[in-house]
Protein backbone atom coordinates (compact mmCIF):
# COMPACT_ATOMS: atom_id res chain seq x y z
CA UNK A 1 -96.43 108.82 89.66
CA UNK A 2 -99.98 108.42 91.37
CA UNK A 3 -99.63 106.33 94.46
CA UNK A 4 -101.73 107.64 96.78
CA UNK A 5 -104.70 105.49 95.66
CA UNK A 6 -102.60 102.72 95.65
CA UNK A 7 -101.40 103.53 99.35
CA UNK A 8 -104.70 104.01 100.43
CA UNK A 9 -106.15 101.09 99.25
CA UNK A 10 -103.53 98.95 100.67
CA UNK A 11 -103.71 100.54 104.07
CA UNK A 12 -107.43 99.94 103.83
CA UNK A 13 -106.84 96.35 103.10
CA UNK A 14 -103.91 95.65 105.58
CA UNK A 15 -105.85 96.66 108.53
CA UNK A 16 -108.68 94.36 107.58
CA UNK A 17 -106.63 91.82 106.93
CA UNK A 18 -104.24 92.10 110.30
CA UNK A 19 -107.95 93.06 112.93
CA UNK A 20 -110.02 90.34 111.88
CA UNK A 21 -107.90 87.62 113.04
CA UNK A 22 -108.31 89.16 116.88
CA UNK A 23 -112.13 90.52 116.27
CA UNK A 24 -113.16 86.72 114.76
CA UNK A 25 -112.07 84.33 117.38
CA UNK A 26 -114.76 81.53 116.93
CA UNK A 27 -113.10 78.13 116.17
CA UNK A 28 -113.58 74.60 117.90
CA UNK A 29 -110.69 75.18 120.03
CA UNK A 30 -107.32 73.58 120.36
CA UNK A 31 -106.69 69.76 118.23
CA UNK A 32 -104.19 68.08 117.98
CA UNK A 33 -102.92 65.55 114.62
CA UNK A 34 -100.09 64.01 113.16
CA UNK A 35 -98.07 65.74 110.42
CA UNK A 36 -96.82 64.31 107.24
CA UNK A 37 -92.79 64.51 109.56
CA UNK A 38 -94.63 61.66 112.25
CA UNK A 39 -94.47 64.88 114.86
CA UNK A 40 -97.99 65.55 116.60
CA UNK A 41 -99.36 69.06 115.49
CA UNK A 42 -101.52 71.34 118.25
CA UNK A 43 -103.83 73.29 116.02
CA UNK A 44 -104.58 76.35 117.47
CA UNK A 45 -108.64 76.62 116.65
CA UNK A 46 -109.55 79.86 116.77
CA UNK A 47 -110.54 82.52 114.19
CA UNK A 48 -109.20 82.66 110.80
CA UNK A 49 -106.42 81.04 111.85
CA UNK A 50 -107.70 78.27 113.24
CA UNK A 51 -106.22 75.39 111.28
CA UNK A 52 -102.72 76.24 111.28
CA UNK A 53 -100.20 74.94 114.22
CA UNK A 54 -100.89 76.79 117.55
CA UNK A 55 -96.85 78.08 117.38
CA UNK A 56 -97.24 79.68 113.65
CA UNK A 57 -100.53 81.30 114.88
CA UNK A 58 -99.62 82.87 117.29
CA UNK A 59 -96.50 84.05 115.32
CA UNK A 60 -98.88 85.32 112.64
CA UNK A 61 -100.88 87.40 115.62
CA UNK A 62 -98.00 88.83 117.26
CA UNK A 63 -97.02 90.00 113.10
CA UNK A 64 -100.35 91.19 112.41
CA UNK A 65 -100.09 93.60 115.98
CA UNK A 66 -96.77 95.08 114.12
CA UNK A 67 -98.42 95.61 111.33
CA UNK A 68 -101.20 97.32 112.70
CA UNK A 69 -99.34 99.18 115.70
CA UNK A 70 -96.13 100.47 112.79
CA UNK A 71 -96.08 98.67 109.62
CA UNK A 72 -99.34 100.54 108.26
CA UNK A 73 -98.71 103.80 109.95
CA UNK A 74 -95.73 104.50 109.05
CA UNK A 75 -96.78 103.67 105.79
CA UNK A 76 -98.98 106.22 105.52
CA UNK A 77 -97.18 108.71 107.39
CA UNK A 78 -94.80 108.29 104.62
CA UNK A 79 -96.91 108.86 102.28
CA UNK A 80 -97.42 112.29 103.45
CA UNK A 81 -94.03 113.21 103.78
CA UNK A 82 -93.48 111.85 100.17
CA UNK A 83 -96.27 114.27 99.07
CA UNK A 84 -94.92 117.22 100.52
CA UNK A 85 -91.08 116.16 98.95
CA UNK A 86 -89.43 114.84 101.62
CA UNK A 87 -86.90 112.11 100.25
CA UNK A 88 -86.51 110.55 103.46
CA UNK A 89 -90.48 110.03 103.44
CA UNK A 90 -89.87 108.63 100.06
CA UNK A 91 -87.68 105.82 101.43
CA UNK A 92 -89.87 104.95 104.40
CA UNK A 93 -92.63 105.05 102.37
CA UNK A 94 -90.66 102.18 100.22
CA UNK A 95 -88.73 100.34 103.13
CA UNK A 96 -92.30 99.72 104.19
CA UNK A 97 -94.05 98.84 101.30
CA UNK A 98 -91.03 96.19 101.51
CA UNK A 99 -92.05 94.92 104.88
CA UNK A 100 -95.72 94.23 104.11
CA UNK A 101 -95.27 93.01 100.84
CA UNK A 102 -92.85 90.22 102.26
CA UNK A 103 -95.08 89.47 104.84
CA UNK A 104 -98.10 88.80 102.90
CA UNK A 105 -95.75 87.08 99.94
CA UNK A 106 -94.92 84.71 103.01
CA UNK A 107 -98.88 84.32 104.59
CA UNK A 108 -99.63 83.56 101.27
CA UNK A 109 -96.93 80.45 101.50
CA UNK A 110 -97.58 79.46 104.59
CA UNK A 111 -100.95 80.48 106.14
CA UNK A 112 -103.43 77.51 106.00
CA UNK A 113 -106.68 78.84 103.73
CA UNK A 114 -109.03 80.52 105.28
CA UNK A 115 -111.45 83.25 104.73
CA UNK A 116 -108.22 85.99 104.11
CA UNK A 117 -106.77 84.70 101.54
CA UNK A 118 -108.46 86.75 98.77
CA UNK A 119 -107.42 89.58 101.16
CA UNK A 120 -103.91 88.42 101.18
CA UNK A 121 -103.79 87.89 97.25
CA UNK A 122 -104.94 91.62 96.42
CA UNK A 123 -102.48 92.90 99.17
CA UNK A 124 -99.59 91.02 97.65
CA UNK A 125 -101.02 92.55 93.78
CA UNK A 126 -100.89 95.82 95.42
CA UNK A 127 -97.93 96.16 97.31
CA UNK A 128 -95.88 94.50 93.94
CA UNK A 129 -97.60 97.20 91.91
CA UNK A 130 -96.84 100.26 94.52
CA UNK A 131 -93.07 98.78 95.44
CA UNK A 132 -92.13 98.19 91.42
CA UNK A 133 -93.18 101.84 90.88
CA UNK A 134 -91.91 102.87 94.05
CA UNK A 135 -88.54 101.28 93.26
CA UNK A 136 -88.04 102.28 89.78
CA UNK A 137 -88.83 105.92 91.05
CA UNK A 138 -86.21 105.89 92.75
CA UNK A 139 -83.40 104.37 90.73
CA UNK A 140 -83.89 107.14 88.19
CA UNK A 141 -83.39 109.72 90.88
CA UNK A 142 -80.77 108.10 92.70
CA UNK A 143 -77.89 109.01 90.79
CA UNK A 144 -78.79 112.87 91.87
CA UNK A 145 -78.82 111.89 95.16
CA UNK A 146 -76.14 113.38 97.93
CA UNK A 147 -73.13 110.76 98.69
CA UNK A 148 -73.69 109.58 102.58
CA UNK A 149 -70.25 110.20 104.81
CA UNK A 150 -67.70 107.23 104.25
CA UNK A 151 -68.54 106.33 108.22
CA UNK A 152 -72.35 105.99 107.69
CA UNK A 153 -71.53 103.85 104.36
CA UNK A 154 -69.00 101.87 105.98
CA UNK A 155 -71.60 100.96 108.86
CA UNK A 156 -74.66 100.49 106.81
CA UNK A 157 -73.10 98.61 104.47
CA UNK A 158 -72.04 96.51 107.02
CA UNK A 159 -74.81 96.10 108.84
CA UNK A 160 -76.37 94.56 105.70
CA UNK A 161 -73.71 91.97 104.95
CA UNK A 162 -73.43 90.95 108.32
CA UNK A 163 -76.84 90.58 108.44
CA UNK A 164 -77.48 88.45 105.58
CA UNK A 165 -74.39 86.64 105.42
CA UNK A 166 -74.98 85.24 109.21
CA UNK A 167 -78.68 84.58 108.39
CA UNK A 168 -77.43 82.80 105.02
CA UNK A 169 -75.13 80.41 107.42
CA UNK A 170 -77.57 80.06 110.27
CA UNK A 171 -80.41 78.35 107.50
CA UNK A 172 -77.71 76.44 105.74
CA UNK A 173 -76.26 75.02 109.08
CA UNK A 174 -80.00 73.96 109.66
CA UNK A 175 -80.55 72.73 106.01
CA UNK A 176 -77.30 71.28 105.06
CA UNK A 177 -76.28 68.59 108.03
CA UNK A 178 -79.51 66.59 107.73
CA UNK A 179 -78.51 66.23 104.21
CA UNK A 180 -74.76 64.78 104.89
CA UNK A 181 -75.94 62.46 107.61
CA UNK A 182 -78.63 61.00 106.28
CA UNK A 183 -81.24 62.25 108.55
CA UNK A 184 -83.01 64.52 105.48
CA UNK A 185 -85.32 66.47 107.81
CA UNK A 186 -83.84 69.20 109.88
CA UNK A 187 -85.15 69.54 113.17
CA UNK A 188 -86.56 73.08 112.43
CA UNK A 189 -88.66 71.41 109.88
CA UNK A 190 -90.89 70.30 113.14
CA UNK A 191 -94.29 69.56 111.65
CA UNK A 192 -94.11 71.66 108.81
CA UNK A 193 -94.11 70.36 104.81
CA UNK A 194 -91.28 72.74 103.81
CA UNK A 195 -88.76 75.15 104.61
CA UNK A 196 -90.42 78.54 103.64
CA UNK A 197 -89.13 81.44 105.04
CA UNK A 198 -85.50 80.27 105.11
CA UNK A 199 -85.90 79.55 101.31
CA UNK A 200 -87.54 82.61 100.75
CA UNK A 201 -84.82 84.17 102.37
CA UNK A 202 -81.93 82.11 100.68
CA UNK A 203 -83.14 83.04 97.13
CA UNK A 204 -84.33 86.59 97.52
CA UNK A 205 -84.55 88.59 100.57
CA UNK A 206 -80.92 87.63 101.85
CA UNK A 207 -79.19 87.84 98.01
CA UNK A 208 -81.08 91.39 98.11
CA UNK A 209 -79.42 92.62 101.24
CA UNK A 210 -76.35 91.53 100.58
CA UNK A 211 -76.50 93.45 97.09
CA UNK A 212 -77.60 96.33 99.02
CA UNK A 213 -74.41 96.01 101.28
CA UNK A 214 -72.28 95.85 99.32
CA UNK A 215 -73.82 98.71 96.58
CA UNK A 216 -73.69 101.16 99.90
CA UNK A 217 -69.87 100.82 100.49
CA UNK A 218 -68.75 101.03 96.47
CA UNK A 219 -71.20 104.39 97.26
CA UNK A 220 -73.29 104.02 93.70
CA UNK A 221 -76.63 105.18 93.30
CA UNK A 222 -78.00 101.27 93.86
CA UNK A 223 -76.86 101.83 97.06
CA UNK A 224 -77.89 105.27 97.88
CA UNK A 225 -81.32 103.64 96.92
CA UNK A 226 -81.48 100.40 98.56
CA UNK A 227 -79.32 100.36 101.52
CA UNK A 228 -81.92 102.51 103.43
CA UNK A 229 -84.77 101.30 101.83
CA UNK A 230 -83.45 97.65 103.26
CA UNK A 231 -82.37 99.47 106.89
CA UNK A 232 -86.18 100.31 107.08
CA UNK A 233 -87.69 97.00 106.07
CA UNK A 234 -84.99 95.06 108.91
CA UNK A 235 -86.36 97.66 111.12
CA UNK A 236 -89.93 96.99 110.90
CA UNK A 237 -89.10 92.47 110.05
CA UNK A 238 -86.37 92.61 113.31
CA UNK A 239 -89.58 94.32 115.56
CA UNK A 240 -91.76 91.40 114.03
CA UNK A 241 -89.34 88.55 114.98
CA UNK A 242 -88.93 90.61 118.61
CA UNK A 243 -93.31 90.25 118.47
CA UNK A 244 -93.31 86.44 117.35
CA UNK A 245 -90.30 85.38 119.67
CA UNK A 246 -92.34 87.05 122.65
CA UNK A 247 -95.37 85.71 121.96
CA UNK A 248 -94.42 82.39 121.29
CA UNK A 249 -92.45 82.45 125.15
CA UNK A 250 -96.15 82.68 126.55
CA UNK A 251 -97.06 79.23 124.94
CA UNK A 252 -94.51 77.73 126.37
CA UNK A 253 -91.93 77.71 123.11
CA UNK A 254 -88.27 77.96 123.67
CA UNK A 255 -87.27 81.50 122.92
CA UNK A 256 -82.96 79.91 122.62
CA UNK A 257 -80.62 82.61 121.58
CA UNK A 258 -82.50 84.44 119.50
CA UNK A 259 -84.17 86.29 122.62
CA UNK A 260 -81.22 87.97 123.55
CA UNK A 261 -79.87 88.34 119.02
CA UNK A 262 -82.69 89.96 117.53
CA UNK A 263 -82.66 92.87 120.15
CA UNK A 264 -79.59 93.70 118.79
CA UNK A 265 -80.29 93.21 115.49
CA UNK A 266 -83.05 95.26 115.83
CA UNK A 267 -81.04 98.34 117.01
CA UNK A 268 -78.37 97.90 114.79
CA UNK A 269 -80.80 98.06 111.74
CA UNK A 270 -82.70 101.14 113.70
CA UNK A 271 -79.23 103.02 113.65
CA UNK A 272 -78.19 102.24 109.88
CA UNK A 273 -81.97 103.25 108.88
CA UNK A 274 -81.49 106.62 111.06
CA UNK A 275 -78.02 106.90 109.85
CA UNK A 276 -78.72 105.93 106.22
CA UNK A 277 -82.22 108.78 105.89
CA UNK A 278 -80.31 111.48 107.80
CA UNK A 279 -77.51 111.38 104.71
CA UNK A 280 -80.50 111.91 102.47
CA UNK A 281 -83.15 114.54 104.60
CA UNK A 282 -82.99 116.82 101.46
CA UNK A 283 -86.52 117.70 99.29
CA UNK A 284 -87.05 115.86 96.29
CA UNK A 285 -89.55 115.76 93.33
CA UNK A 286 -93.20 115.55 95.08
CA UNK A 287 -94.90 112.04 94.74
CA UNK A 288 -98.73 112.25 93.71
């Protein structure tokens, strides 16, 4: 399975993609309009993303610094562990693969065009390509796989149904009320169009994890497979959210709750993805 070009390429890419918005910073500065909900939108006016709301951009920056500081390096790094037949390098290498082709899947929805969106197109043809391959690698080698400790399935597994069964109920308690009461758009909606990342999340990402969940307690090869591949990618998404949440405190933005939750989410995905690769740190079949 030759992926190495295909890494290389997309690592090439990705940190084109995530510098230029901090090298090209040229923009006519902060505007502010009226969105389609009657709220008044700050643009934020610089660089390529200069046309979206000042609150996204900024969230898009502080996700483009994770992506450059750990998304792309460990990507790589995995990629040479894979090489030399390291199956825990095989599943970092895919658990990140995950995390920037979700990312991009989602700039693609909700960045405002600009000049990277031919950038973001062939990163999201790439990363479907490697993670496909990637993905159906793996399921045929799963089943030979070493059966993680009944503690280590019981908390991983857990880890990923808690996780997106509480995520599931936080976007439908944001969703659903508006509906019943007449009001139709939910106050998260703020200036926005639509509701992408939670229904992104409600028809793939969360469904996923919860499949992964519960494939890691039954202890099948699906879940030998995905439940640390999924314990990566909530590693790398929870340090994103940590990013945006931070950055968006220094604009002024409520941080709420989730200041003090996705710490904790975040180190209870960086223990099941610890817990999850140590149960498989055994050679494999090299990757090419």
């Amino acid at each position: 399975m030759r992926l190495t070009p295909l890494v290389l390429l997309t690592s090439a890419l990705g940190v084109l993609a995530a510098s230029l918005p901090f090298i090209v910073t040229t923009g006519p500065g902060p505007t502010e309009h009226l969105a389609v909900t009657g709220k008044l939108v700050r643009l934020y006016g610089h660089g390529p993303y200069r046309n979206m709301p000042a609150d996204v951009a900024v969230q898009g920056l502080a996700q483009d610094l994770v992506t450059l500081l750990a998304g792309l390096p460990l990507l790589l790094a995995a990629l040479w562990l894979a090489r030399r037949g390291s199956r825990v390098g095989y599943l970092l290498l895919t658990g990140s693969a995950g995390y920037l082709f979700v990312q991009y899947v989602l700039y693609l929805a909700m960045g405002t065009y600009n000049e990277l969106f031919l950038i973001w197109v062939a990163l999201v043809l790439l990363l479907f390509q490697l993670l496909v391959r990637l993905l159906l690698w793996g399921a045929s080698e799963a089943p030979d796989w070493p059966q993680p400790p009944a503690a280590v399935r019981r908390y991983v597994g857990g880890y990923l149904l808690f996780t997106g069964t509480s995520m599931a109920l936080l976007w439908l308690g944001v969703i659903v009320p508006p509906l019943l009461d007449g009001r139709f758009y939910p106050d998260a909606l703020a200036h926005l169009t639509t509701m992408v990342v939670q229904g992104f999340d409600l028809a793939i990402f969360l469904p996923a994890a919860l499949l992964a969940g519960y494939h890691c307690l039954r202890g099948t090869p699906a879940g030998r497979l995905l439940a640390p591949v999924f314990a990566v990618f909530l590693s790398l998404q929870m340090t994103a959210l940590l990013a945006k949440i931070g950055w968006m405190t220094t604009i002024g933005a409520p941080a709420g709750p989730a200041l003090a939750i996705i710490p904790l989410l975040l180190a209870g995905a960086l223990a099941a993805a610890y817990l999850a690769l140590r149960a498989q740190a055994r050679p494999h079949h090299r990757l090419s």
